[in-house]
Protein backbone atom coordinates (compact mmCIF):
# COMPACT_ATOMS: atom_id res chain seq x y z
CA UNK A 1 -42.87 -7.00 14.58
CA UNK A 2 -43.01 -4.63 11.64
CA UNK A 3 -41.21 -1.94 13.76
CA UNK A 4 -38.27 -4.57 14.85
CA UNK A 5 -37.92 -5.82 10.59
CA UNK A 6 -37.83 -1.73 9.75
CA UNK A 7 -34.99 -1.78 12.64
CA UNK A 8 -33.21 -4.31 11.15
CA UNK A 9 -33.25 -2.46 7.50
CA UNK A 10 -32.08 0.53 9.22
CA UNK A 11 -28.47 2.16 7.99
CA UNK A 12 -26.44 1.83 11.24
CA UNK A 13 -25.94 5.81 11.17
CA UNK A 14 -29.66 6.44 11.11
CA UNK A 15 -30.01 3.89 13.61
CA UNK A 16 -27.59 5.64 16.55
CA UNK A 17 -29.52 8.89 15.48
CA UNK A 18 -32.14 7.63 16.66
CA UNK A 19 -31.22 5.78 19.49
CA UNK A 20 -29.85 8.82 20.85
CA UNK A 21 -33.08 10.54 19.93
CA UNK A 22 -35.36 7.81 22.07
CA UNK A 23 -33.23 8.18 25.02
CA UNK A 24 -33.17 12.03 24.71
CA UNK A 25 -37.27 11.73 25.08
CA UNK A 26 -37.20 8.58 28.00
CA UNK A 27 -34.86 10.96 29.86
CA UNK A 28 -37.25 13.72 29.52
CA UNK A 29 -39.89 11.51 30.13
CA UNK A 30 -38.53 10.17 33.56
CA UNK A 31 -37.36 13.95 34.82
CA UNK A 32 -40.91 15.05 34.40
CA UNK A 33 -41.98 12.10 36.98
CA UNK A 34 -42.86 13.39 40.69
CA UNK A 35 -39.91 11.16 42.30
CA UNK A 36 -37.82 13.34 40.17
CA UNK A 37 -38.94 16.67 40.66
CA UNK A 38 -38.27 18.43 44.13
CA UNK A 39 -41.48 19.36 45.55
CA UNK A 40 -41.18 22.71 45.68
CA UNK A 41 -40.15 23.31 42.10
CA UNK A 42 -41.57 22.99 38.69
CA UNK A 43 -40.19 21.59 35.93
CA UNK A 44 -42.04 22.25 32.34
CA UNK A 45 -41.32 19.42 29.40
CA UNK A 46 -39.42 22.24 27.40
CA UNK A 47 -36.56 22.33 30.30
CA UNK A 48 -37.05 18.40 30.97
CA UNK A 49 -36.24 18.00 27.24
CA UNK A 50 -33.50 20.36 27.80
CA UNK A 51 -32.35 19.18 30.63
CA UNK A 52 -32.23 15.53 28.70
CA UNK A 53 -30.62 16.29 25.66
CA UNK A 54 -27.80 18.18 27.88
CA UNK A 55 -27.08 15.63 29.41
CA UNK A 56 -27.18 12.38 26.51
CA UNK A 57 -25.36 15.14 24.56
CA UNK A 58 -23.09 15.75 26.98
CA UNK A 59 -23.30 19.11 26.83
CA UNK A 60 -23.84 21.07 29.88
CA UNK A 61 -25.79 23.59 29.34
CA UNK A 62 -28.83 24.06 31.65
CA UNK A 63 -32.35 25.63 31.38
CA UNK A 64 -32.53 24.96 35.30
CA UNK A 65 -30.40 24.49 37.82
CA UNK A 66 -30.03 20.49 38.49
CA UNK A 67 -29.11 20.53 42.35
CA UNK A 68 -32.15 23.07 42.49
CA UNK A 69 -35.22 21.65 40.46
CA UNK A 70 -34.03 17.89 40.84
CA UNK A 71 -34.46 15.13 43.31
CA UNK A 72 -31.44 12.79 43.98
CA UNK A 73 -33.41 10.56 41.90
CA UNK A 74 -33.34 12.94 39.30
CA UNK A 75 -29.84 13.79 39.64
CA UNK A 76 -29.13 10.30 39.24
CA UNK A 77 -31.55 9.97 36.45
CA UNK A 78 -29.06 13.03 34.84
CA UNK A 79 -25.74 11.30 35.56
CA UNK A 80 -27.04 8.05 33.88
CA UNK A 81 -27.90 9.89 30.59
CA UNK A 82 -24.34 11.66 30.82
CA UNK A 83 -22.61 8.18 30.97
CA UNK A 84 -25.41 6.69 27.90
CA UNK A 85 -24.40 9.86 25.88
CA UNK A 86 -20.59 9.95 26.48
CA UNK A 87 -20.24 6.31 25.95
CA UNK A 88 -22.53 5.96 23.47
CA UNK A 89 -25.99 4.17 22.96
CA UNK A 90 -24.28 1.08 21.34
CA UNK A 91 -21.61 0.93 23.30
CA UNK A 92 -23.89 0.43 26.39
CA UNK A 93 -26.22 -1.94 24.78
CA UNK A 94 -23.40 -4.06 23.77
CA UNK A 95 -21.69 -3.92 27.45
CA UNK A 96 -25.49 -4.75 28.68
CA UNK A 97 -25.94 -7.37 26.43
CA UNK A 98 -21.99 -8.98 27.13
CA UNK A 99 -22.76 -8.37 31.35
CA UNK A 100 -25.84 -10.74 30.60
CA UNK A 101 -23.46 -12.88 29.17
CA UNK A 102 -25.12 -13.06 25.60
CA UNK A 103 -23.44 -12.96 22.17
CA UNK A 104 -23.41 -10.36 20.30
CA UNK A 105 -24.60 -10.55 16.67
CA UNK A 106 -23.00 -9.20 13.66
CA UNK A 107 -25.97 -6.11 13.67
CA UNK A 108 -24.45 -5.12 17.09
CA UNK A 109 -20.38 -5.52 15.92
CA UNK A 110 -21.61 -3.67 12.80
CA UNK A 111 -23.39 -0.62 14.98
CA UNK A 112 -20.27 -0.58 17.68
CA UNK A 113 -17.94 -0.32 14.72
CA UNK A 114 -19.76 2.46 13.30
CA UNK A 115 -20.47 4.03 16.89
CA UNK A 116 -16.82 3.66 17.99
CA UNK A 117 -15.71 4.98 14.94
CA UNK A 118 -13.31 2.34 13.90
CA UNK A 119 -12.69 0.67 10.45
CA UNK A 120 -12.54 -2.83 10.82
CA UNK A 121 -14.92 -5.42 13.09
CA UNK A 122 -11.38 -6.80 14.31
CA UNK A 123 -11.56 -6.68 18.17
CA UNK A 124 -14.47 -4.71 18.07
CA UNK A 125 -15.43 -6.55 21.59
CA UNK A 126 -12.62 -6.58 23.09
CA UNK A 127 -12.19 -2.67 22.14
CA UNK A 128 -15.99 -2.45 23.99
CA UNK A 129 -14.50 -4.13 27.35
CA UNK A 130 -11.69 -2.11 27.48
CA UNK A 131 -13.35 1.03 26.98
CA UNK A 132 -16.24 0.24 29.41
CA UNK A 133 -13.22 -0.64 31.92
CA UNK A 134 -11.34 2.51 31.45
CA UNK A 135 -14.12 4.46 31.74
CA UNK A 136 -14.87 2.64 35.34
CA UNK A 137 -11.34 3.69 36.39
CA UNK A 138 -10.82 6.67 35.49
CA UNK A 139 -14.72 7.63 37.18
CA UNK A 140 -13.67 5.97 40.52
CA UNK A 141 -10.26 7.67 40.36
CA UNK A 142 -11.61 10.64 39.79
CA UNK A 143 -14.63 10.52 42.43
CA UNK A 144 -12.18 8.93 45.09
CA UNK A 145 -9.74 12.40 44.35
CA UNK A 146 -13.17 14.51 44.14
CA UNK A 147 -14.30 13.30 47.56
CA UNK A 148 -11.49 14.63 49.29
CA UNK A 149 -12.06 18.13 48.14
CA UNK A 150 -16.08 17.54 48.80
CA UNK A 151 -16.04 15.90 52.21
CA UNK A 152 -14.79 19.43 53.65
CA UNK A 153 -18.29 21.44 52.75
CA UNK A 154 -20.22 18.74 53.02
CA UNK A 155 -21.94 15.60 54.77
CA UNK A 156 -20.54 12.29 53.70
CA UNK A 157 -23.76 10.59 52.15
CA UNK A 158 -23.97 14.21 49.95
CA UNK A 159 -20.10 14.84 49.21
CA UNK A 160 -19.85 10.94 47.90
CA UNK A 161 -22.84 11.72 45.83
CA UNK A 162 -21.46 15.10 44.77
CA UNK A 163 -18.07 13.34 44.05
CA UNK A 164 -19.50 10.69 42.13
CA UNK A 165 -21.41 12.99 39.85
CA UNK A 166 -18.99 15.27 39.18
CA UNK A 167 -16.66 12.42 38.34
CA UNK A 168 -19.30 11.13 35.93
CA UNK A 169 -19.88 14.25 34.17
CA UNK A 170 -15.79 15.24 34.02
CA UNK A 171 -14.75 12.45 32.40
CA UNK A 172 -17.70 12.60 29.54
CA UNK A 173 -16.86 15.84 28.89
CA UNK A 174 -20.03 16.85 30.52
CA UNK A 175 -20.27 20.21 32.76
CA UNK A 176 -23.24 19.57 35.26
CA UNK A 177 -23.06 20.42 38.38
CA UNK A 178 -25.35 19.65 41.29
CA UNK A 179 -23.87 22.67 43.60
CA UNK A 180 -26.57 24.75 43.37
CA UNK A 181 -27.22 27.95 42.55
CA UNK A 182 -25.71 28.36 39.10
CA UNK A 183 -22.31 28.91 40.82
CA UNK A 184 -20.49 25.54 38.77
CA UNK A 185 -16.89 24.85 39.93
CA UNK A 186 -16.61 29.12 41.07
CA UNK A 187 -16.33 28.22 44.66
CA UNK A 188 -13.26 25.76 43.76
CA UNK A 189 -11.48 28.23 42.01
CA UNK A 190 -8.50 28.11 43.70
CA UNK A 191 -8.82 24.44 44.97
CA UNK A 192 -5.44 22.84 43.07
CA UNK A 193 -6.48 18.94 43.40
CA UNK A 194 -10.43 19.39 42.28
CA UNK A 195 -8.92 21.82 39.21
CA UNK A 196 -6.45 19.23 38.26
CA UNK A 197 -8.41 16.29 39.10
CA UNK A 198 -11.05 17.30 36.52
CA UNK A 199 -8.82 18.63 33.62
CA UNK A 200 -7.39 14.99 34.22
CA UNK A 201 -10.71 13.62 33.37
CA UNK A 202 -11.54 15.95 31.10
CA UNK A 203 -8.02 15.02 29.20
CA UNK A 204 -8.53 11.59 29.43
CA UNK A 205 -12.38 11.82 28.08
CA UNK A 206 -11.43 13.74 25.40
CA UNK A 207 -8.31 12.22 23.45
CA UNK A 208 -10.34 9.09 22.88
CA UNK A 209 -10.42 5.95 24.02
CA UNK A 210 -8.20 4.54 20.98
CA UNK A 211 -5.60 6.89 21.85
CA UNK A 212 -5.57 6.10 25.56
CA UNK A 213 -5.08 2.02 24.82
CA UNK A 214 -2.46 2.84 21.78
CA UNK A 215 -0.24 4.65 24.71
CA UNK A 216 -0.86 1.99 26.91
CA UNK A 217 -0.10 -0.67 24.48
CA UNK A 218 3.32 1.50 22.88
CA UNK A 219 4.43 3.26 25.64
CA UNK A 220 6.74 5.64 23.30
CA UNK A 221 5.36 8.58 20.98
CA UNK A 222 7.43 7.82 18.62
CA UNK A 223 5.62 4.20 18.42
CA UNK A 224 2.25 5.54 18.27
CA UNK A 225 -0.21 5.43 15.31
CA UNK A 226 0.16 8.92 13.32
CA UNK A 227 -3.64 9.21 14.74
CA UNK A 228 -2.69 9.36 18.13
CA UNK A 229 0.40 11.38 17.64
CA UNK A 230 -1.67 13.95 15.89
CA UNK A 231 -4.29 13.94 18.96
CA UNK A 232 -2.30 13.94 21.50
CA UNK A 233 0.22 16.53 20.13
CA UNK A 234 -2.62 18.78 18.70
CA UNK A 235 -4.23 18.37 22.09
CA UNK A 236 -1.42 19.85 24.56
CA UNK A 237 -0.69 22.72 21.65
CA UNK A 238 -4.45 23.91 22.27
CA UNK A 239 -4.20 23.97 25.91
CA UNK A 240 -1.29 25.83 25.77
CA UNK A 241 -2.52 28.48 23.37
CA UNK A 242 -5.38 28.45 25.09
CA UNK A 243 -4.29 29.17 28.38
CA UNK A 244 -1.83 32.24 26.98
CA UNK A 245 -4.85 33.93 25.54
CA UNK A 246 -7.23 33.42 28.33
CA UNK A 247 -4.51 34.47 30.68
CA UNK A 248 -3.64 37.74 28.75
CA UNK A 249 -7.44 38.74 28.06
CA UNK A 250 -8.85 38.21 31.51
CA UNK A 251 -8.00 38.94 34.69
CA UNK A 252 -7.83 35.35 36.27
CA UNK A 253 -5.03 33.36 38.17
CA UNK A 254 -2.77 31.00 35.70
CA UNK A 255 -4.68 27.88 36.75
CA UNK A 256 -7.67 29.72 36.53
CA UNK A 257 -6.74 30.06 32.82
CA UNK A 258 -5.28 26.86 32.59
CA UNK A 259 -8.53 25.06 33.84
CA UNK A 260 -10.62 26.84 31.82
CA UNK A 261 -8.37 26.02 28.36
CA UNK A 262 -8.95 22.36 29.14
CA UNK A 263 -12.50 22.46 29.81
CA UNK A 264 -13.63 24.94 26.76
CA UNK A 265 -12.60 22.25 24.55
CA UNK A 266 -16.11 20.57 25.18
CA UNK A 267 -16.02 20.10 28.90
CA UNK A 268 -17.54 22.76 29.68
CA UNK A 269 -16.95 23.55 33.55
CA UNK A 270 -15.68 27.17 34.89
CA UNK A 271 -14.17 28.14 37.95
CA UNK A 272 -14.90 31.99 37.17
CA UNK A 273 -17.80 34.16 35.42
CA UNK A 274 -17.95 33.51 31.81
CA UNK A 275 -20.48 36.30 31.68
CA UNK A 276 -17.49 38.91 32.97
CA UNK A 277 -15.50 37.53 30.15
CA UNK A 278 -14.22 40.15 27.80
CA UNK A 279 -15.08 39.99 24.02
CA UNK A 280 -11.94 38.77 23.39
CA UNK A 281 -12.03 35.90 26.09
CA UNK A 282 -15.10 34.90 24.60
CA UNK A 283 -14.61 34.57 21.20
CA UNK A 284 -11.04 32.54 22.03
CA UNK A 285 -13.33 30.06 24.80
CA UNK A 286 -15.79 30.11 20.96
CA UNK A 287 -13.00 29.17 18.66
CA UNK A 288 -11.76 26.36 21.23
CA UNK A 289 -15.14 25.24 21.78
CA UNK A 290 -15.61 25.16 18.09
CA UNK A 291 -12.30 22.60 17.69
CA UNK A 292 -13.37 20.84 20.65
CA UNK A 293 -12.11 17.20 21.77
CA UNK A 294 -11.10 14.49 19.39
CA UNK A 295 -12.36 11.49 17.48
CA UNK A 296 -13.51 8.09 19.61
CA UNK A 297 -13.75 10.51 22.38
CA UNK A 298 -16.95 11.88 25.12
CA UNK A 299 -16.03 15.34 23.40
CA UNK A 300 -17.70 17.19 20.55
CA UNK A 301 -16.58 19.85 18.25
CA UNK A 302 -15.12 19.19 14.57
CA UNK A 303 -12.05 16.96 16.30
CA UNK A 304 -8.81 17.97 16.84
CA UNK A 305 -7.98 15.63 13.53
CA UNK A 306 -9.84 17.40 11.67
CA UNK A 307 -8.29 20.97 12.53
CA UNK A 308 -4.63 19.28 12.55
CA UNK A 309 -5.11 17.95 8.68
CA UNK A 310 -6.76 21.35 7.82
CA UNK A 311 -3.75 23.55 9.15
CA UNK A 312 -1.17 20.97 7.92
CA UNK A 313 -3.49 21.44 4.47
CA UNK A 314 -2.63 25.06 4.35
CA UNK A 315 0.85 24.99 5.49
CA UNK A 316 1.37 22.17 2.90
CA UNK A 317 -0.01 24.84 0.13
CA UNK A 318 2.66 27.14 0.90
CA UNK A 319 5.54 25.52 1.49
CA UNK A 320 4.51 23.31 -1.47
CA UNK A 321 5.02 19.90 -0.37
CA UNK A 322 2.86 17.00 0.10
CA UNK A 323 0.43 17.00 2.72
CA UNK A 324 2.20 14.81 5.50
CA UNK A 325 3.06 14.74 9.28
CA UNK A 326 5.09 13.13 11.31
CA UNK A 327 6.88 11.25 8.24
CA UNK A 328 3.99 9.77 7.00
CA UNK A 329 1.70 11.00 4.04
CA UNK A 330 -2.05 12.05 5.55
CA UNK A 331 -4.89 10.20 2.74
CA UNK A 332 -6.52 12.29 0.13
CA UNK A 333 -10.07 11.22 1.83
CA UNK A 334 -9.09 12.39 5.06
CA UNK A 335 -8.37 15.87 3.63
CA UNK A 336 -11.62 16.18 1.63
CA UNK A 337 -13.84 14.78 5.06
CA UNK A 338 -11.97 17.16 7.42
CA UNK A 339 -12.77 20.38 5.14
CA UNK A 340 -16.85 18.94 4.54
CA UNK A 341 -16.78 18.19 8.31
CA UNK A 342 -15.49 21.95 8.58
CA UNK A 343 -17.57 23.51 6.40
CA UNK A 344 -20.84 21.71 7.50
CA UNK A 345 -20.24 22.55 10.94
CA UNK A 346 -19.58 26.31 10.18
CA UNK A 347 -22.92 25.98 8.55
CA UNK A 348 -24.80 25.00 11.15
CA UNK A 349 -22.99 27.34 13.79
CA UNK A 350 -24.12 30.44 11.16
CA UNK A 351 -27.61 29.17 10.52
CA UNK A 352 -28.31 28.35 14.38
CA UNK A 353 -26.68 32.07 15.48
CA UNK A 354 -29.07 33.93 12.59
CA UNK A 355 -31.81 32.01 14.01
CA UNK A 356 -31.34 32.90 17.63
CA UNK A 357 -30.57 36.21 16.60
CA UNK A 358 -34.29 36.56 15.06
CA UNK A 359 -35.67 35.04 18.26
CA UNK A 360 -33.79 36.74 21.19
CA UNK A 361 -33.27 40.21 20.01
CA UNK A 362 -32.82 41.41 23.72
CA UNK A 363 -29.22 39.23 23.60
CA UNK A 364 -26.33 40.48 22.12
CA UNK A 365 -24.73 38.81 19.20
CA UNK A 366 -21.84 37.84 20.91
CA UNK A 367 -23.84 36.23 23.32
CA UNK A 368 -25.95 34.16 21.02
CA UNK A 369 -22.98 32.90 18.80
CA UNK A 370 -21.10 32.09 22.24
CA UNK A 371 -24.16 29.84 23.34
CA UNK A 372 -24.58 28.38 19.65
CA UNK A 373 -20.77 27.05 19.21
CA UNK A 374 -20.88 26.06 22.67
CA UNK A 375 -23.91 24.02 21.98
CA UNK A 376 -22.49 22.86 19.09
CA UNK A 377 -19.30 21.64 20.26
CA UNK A 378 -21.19 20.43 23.23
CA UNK A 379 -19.42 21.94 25.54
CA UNK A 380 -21.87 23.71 28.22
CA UNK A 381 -20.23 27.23 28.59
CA UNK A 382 -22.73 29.89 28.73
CA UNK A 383 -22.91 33.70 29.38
CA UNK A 384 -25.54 33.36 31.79
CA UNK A 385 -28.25 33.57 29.32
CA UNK A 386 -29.31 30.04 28.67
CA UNK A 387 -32.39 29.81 31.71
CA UNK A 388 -34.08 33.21 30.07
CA UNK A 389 -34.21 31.68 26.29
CA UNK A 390 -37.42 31.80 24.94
CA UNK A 391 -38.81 28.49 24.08
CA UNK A 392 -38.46 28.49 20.46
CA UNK A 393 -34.52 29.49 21.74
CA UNK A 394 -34.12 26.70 23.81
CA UNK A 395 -35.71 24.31 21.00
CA UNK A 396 -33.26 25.72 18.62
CA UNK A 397 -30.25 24.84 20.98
CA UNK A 398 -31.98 21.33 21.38
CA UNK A 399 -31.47 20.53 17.93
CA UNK A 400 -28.21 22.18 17.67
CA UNK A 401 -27.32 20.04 20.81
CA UNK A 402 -28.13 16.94 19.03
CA UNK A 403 -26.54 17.88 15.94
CA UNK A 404 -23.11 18.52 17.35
CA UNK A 405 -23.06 15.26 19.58
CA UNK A 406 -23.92 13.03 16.24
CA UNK A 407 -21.76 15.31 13.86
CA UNK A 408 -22.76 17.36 11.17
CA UNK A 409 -21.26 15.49 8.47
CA UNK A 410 -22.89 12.00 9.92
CA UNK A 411 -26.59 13.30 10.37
CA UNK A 412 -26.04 14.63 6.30
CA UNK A 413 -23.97 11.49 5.22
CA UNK A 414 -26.78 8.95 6.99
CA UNK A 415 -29.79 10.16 4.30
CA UNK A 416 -27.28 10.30 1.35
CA UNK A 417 -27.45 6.51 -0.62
CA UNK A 418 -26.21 6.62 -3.74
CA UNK A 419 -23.96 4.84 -5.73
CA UNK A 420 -20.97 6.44 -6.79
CA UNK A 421 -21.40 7.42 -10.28
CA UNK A 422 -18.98 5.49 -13.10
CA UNK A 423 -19.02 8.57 -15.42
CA UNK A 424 -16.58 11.24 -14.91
CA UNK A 425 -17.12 14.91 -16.98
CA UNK A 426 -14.18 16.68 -18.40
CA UNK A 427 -11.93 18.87 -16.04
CA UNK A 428 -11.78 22.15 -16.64
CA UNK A 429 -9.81 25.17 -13.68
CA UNK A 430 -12.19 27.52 -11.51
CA UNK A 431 -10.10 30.86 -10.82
CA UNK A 432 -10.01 30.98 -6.84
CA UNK A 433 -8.89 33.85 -4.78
């Protein structure tokens, strides 16, 4: 009883933290379980816990090999903490609690509208439905398309499962596999409907789900909300840019580049070696990693809102004009939270890379900041060198894991209570530059 009352007096921000937190720890608890676990292989807590925050982070990156270490139980055990994470605690124990045919309370509109990042309770259950429908059509679109490619390597009972994971973990911006053998989407490379039908779901994951039911609702860009026009626009200028680079620094095919544009932006599945990457590759898959998807979304990274207003920031500096877009003047507070949310996040990325620098000295630094802003964005790209971290390395990508999938600026903001003060000191210039 005292636990439920300290619930109740819980800020809703501290209260997702550490919803996600309990499920991270159930999930670990349940892969460690013998049903879970092939027989043949051994799974320690460190890599359950891993393997757990991976996947309610939607992240991607693995300590072990899923198809290899992991029942179908498990598996399945994985897939439901990708959907939890990329949908969000609240969101799923508000769809539980409407399947059940209960009301929910205005605690639970009050955590959804914090969780869905929205400003007003206005809908906020009918926003819930829709997203919990979308997200069952785009997975069953996607695993019907996925099933076609699958059915040619293998059995049907094992290609529907394949097709359903994958689905799953495309869609939340999620890149597990259960292929086996560390090989990801490399046998595919050249397979045109599985590469398109999962930058489809990783598109659709990752522009949010407001975005998705503005389009639907205005049909015309010029109708849409200045936040969706900024998403959507920002969106297809990063793939673009994206592929270019990737295509002029590596030696891969154009959809190879293409593919691998769309799913560095938090995805995190490849259809070639990031490990044979060149330097350059790798630190343009870092700096799209670092943007990642965008707000209301199953991607990480500081948002593709927040880099827009930043950029338009600086271009608004020197061509001295107000800061604006698309005819229509971008709010003070959106400026000051998109260059904290930038800052905080390049915080973390620096302290987490010093850190694993101390602890893996046999990695390079490249390696280690590649693996960092990848597990920050949570994206799930690696170099190869995630399964021979130390523990104290994988512990540190754990929390940086966590950290990225609540947000910097939210896990700071949640402990922060105070009143804003009525006193105001004297202004006075800084020199700068």
């Amino acid at each position: 009883m005292l636990f439920i009352n300290f619930l109740k007096k819980m800020p809703p921000g501290r209260l997702i933290a550490l919803g996600f937190a309990l499920v991270i720890l159930a999930g670990a608890a349940v892969l460690m379980l013998p049903v879970s676990v092939r027989p043949d292989a051994g799974v320690s807590f460190v890599d359950a816990l891993f393997t757990s925050t991976s996947a309610v982070c939607v992240t991607g990156l693995i300590a072990i090999d899923v198809a290899d270490h992991f029942t179908p139980f498990g598996q399945a055990v994985v897939a439901v903490l990708i959907q939890i994470g990329g949908l969000g605690v609240t969101s799923v124990g508000v769809g539980l609690i409407l399947a059940a045919g209960r009301r929910v309370g205005i605690r639970g509109r009050l955590l959804a509208k914090e969780a869905l990042n929205v400003d007003s309770f206005s809908g906020i259950i009918r926003l819930i439905r829709a997203v919990l429908f979308m997200t069952l059509f785009f997975e069953l679109t996607g695993a019907v398309l996925s099933f076609f490619v699958f059915i040619r390597d293998y059995p049907f009972a094992h290609a529907l499962g394949i097709s359903l994971f994958h689905s799953v973990a495309a869609f939340n911006n999620s890149g597990f596999d259960i292929l086996g053998g560390l090989r990801n989407l490399i046998p595919y490379q050249d397979n045109l409907l599985l590469n398109l039908t999962t930058s489809g779901l990783i598109f659709f994951g990752g522009i949010g789900f407001l975005v998705i039911l503005d389009v639907l609702k205005q049909k015309r860009f010029r109708k849409l909300t200045l936040h969706s026009k900024v998403v959507i626009s920002t969106s297809l200028i990063l793939i673009a840019a994206g592929t270019l680079l990737l295509k002029a620094t590596e030696d891969i095919s154009w959809l190879g580049a293409f593919f691998q544009s769309v799913s560095s932006r938090t995805a995190g599945f490849s259809t070639y070696a990031i490990g044979d990457f060149s330097d350059a590759g790798l630190f343009a898959l870092c700096i799209l990693m670092f943007i990642g998807a965008s707000p209301g979304s199953t991607g990480g990274g500081i948002k593709t809102s927040t880099f827009f207003v930043v950029v338009q920031n600086v271009r608004s500096i020197f061509v001295k004009r107000p800061l604006s877009s698309f005819r229509r003047s971008i709010a003070p507070e959106n400026l000051s939270k998109a260059h904290i949310v930038t800052v905080l996040s390049l915080g973390v990325v620096f302290a987490a890379t010093f850190v694993m620098c101390l602890l893996e000295p046999g990695c390079t630094f490249l390696q280690l900041l590649f693996e960092v802003v990848s597990a920050f964005g949570t994206v799930g790209l690696s170099t190869g060198i995630t399964p021979g971290l130390s523990v104290a390395g994988k512990l540190v990508i754990i929390l940086v894991m966590y950290t990225g999938r609540l947000g910097a600026f939210t896990l700071v903001s949640m402990w922060i209570d105070h009143p804003e003060p009525r006193a105001r000191y004297t202004q006075e210039s800084v020199t700068i530059g």
